[in-house]
Every structure is written in structure tokens, then in C-alpha cells.
Protein backbone atom coordinates (compact mmCIF):
# COMPACT_ATOMS: atom_id res chain seq x y z
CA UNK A 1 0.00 0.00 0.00
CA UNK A 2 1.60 3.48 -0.79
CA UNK A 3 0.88 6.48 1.19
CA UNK A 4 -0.88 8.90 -0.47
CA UNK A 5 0.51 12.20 -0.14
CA UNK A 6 -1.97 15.71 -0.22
CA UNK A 7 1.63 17.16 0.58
CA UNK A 8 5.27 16.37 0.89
CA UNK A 9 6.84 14.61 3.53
CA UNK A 10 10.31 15.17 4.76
CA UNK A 11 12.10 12.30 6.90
CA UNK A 12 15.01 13.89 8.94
CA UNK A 13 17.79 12.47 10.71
CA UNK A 14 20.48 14.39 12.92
CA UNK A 15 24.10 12.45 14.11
CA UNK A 16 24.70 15.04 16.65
CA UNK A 17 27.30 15.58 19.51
CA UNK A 18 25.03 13.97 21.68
CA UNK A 19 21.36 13.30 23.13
CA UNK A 20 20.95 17.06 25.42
CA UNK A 21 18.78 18.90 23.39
CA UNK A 22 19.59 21.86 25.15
CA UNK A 23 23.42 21.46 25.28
CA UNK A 24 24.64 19.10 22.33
CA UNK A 25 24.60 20.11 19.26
CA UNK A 26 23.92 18.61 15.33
CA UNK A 27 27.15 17.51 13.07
CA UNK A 28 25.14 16.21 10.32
CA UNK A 29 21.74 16.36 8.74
CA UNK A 30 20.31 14.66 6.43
CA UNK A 31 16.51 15.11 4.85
CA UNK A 32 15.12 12.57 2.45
CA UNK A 33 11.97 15.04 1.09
CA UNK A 34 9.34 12.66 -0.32
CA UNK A 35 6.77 14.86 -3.28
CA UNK A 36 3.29 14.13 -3.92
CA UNK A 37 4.00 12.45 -7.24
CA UNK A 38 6.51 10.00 -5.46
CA UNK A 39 9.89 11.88 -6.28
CA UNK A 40 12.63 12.16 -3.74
CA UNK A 41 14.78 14.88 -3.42
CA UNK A 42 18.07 14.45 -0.50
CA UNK A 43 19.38 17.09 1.48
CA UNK A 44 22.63 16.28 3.41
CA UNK A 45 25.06 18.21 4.83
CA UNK A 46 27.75 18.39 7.91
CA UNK A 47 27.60 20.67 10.11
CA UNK A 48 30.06 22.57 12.79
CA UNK A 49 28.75 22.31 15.71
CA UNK A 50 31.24 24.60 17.70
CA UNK A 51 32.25 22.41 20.03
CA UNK A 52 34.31 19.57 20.63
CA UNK A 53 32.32 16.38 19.07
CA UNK A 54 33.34 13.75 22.31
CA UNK A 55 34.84 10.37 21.10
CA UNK A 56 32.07 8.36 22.27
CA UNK A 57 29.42 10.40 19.80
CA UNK A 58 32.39 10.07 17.16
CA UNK A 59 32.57 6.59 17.51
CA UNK A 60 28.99 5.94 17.17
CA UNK A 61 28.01 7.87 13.94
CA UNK A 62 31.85 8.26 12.43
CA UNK A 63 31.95 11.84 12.43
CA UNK A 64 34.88 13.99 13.84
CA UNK A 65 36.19 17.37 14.82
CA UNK A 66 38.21 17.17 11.97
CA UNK A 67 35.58 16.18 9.35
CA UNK A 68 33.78 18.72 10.73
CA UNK A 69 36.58 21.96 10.89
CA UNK A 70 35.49 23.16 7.54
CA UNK A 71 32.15 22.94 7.75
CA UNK A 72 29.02 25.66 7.90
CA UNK A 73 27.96 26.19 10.85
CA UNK A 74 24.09 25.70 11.77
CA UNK A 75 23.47 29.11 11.44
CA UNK A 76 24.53 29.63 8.30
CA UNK A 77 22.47 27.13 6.40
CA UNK A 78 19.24 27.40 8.54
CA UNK A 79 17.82 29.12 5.78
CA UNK A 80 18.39 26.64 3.50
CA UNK A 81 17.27 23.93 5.30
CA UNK A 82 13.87 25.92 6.49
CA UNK A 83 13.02 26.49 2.57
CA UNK A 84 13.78 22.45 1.89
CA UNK A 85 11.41 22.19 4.48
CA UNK A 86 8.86 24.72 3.69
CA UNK A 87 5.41 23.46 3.18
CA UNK A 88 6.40 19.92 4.32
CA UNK A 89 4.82 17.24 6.71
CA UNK A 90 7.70 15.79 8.51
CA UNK A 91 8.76 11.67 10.01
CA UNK A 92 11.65 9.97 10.75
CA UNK A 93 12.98 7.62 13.44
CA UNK A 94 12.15 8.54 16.85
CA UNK A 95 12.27 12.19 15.18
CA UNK A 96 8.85 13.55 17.57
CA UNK A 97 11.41 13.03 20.78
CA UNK A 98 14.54 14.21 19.28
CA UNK A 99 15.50 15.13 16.24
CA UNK A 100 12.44 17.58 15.71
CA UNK A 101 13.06 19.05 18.91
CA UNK A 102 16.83 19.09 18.07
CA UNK A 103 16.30 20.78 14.88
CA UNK A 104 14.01 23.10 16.84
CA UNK A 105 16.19 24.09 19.13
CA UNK A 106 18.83 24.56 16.37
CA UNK A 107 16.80 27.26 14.83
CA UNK A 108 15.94 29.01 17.74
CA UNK A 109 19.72 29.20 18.34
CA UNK A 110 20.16 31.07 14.88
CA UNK A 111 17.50 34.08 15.67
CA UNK A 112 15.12 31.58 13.56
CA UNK A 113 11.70 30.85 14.00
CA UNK A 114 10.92 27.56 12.35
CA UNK A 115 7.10 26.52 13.01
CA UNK A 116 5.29 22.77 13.47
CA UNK A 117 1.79 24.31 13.03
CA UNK A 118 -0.10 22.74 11.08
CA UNK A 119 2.57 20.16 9.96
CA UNK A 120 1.95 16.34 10.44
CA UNK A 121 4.35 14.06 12.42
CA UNK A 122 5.36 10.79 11.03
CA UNK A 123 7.73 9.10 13.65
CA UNK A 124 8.22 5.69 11.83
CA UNK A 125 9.66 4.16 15.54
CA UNK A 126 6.35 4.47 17.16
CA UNK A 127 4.15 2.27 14.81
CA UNK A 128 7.36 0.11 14.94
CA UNK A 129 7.81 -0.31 18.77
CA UNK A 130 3.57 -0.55 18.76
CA UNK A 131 3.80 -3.62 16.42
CA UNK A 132 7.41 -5.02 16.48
CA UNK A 133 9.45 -3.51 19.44
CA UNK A 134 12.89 -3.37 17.35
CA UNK A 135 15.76 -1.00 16.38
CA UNK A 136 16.12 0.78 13.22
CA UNK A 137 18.34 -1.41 11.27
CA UNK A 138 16.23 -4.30 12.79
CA UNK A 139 13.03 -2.47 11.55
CA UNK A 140 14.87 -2.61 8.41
CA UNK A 141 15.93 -5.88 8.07
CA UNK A 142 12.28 -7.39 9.46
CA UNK A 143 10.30 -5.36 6.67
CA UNK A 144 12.69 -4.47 4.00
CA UNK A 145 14.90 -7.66 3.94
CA UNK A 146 18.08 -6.18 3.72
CA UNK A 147 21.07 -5.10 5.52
CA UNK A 148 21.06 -1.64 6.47
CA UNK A 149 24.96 -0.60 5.06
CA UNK A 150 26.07 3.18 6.85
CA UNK A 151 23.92 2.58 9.58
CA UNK A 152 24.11 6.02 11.17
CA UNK A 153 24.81 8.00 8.72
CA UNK A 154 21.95 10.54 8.53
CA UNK A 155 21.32 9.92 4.80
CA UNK A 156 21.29 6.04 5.08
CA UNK A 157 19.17 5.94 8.04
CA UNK A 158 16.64 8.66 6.74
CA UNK A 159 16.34 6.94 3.35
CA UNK A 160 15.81 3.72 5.46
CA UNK A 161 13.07 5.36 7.45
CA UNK A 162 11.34 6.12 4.39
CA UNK A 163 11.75 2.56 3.03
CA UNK A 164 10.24 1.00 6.44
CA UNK A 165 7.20 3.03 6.53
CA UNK A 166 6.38 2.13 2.69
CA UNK A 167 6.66 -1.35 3.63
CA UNK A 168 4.73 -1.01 7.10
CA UNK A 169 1.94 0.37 4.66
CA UNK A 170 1.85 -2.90 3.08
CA UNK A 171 2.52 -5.06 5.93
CA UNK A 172 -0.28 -3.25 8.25
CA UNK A 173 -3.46 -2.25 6.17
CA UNK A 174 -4.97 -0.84 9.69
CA UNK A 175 -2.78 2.09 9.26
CA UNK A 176 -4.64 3.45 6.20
CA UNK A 177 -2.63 4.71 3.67
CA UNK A 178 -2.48 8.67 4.19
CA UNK A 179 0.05 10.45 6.59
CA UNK A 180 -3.21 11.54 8.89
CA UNK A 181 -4.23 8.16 9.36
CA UNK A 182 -1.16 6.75 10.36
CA UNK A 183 -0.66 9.72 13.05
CA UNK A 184 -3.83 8.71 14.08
CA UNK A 185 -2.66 5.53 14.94
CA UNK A 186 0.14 6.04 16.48
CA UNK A 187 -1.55 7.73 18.63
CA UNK A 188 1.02 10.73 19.80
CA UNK A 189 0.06 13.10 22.59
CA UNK A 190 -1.13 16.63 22.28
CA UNK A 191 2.41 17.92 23.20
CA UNK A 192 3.36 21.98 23.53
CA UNK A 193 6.85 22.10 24.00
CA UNK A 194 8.70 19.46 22.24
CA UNK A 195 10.56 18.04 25.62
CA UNK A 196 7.24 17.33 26.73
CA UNK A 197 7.89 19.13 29.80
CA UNK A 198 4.00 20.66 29.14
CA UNK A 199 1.32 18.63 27.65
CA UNK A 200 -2.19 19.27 26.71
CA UNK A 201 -5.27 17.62 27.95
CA UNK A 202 -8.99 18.79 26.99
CA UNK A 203 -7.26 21.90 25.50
CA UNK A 204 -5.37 22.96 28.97
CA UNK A 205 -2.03 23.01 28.89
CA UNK A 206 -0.22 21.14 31.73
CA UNK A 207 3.12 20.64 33.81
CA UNK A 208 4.58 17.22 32.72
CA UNK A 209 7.25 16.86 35.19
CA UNK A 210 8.43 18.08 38.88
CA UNK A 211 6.27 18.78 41.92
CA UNK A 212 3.61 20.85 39.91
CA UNK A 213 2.75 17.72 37.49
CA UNK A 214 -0.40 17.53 35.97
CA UNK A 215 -1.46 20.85 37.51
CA UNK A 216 -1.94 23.46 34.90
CA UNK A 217 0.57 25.82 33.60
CA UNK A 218 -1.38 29.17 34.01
CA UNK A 219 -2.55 28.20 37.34
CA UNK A 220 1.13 27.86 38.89
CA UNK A 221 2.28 30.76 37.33
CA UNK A 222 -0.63 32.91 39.46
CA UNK A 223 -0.01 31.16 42.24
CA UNK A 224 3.69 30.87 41.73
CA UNK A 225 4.94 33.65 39.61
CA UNK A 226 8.87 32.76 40.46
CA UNK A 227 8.37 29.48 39.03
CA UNK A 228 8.45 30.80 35.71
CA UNK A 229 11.82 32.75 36.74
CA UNK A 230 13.19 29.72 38.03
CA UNK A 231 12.64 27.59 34.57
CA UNK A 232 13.86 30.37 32.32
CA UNK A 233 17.42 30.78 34.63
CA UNK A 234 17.04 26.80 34.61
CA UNK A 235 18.66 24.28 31.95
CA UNK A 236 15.57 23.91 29.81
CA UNK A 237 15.44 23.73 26.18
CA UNK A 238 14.68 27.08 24.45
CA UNK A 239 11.31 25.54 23.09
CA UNK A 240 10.28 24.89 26.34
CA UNK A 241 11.24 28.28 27.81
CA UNK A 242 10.09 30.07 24.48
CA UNK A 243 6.22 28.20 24.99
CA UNK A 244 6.74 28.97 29.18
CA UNK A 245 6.70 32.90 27.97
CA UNK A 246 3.87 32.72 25.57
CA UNK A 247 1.64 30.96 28.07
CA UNK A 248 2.87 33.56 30.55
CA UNK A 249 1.88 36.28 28.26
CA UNK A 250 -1.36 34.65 27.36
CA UNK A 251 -2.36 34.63 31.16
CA UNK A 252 -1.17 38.00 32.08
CA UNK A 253 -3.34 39.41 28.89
CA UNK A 254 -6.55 37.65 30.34
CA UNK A 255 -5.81 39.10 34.27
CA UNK A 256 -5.82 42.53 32.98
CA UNK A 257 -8.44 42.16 30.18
């Protein structure tokens, strides 16, 4: 079954200097951008991250300080990447918990705003995990039947991520065959910030961690006003903090209107 595009979809993957998404920072990127009339168009570049890449994030995806030296830094191809990505739904491989919110984060680092409104989120590990409860070149071998060669290079394992979900299509006929139907399935929660430190239930947007869980944001920051000082002085990512503020500034609109 092949998934029937109203738009395209662009699978992302990120080798990075690590798993912080408010700290580490991305080395590579790679976007396999999937048209409505099936063509694919690859996006792939290194990046400087401007820091030291540590050996143990070099020896997983290959990538060093030196291979890097040369590079552009984010900053300077945001742009770039922002207009590949214009207009685009967006999946990958565990990409709604970390390489979304990494390239997020990335942006907001460059003075960019890059918005998820009204985008879809294919993240190809969750139907995987839901129906096979594997890794990505597992996921590969179990529905493509073949090796996954460069695992962790971003291009390899983006392209792969686009070849699993075709053949999940086929393999699973409950998850429809459009990019709304499988979202619907897998079922993702109404995040706000993408570290899921706020979540939203019935349209109220909650705490999602810490002694204030579950209660909701606006409330604490009436009753607690230098809780919202102590998360923006705190090491939270800049999505999180950047949502905090507009919460803030919704609530303080609606105490003096």
C-alpha cells in the first residue's frame, strides 16, 4: 500500500554531539523530502557544531572534529534547510522526541523561527515499537529484507526510514494509507513544548514533570509567579522556555483584560 501524499513529507535524521537537546549540538543532517508524485529529493550536509564532538558520539556515527573543521555552521544554512522544508509534513525515526526538537532548538539558536503548526508528524519508531518492538536497522531488516549498510549515517538511516514506513503500509493495512491516518494511529500526545515538559489535555495546557505535574501551567504561574523565573534561569530547552513565555503572556493578557 503506498501512502498517499496531499503534501510532501520530509524524513530527517540528525548524528549530533550527543542526546541534550539543550546542550549538544547537530554535526550532520540529512533530509530525504518525499513529493506528492513520489519523487525524492536528498538534502545532506555536515555541520560545525562549535564544540568539541566527544569520542564516544564520534565513535557511534563516524563523524569527527576534523571532518567537521570546515564545515558551515548551523546558522549559516538554517535558511536553506527551512526552505527544503517549507510546506512539508515531517517523520523519521524517533524524530517527535529528538530530532524535531533538536532541529528546533537549532533554529531558535540562529535568531530563527521555524514553526510545526499545522505540519503532520510521522515518527516511523512508534508504529514500529507498537507492532514489532525493534531497532532501526532491525526495523529494516524485518520489513525491507536487507542489511542496512552506513547505519548512522543521517542519509542512510533517513532513506531507510522512508523505506520501512512504505513497507509497514503494506505489511499493516490498519494504518490506512495517508500520513493523517497513520498519526492517528500512532496515537502521539497533544504535546506543547517538544521536551514534553507541558502537555495538553482537553485543551489545557499542563506541567509534565516536577512537583507541579499535571497541575496546569497558568494556574502555577498565578499562584507561583517565580516558578516561571526559576525555569527560564534553569537548563531547559529554548522551546520549552520560548512556549513557558507565551503561556505567561497569554495569562497576564486575560488578568488585565
Amino acid at each position: 500500500m503506498k501512502l498517499q501524499l496531499t503534501r510532501p513529507i520530509a524524513f530527517i535524521d540528525l548524528e549530533t554531539t550527543g542526546v541534550n537537546i539543550s546542550t549538544d549540538r547537530i554535526v550532520e543532517i540529512a533530509i530525504v523530502k518525499i513529493s506528492t508524485d513520489g519523487s525524492k529529493q536528498v538534502k545532506r550536509k555536515l555541520i560545525n557544531p562549535q564544540m568539541p564532538i566527544p569520542a564516544g558520539a564520534s565513535d557511534v556515527h563516524g563523524i569527527t572534529d576534523e571532518m567537521v573543521k570546515d564545515a558551515p555552521t548551523f546558522k549559516q544554512v538554517a535558511n536553506e534547510i527551512k526552505q527544503f522544508l517549507d510546506n512539508c509534513d515531517m517523520g523519521g525515526y524517533n524524530s517527535n522526541r529528538f530530532d524535531v526538537p533538536m532541529l528546533i532548538e537549532e533554529f531558535l539558536r540562529a535568531g530563527m523561527e521555524f514553526s510545526t503548526d499545522g505540519r503532520k508528524m510521522v515518527d516511523v519508531q512508534k508504529v514500529f515499537h507498537l507492532m514489532e518492538q525493534r531497532t532501526l536497522s532491525a526495523a529494516y531488516k524485518f520489513y525491507c529484507n536487507k542489511q542496512l549498510d552506513g547505519a548512522h549515517s543521517a542519509e542512510a538511516d533517513a532513506a531507510a526510514t522512508w523505506e520501512v514506513l512504505e513497507a509497514q503500509l503494506e505489511r499493516y493495512p490498519q494504518l490506512g494509507n495517508t500520513v493523517d491516518s497513520v498519526v492517528k494511529f500512532t496515537g502521539e500526545d497533544d504535546i506543547v513544548d517538544f521536551a514534553r515538559r507541558f502537555i495538553r489535555v482537553n485543551g489545557v495546557e499542563i506541567f509534565n514533570f516536577g512537583k507541579h505535574k499535571g497541575k496546569p501551567v497558568s494556574q502555577v504561574l498565578k499562584e507561583e509567579p517565580q516558578y516561571y523565573d526559576w525555569m527560564m534561569k534553569g537548563d531547559f530547552a529554548m522551546n520549552t522556555k520560548q512556549k513557558l513565555t507565551e503561556i505567561l503572556n497569554r495569562t497576564l493578557l486575560k488578568k488585565n483584560s
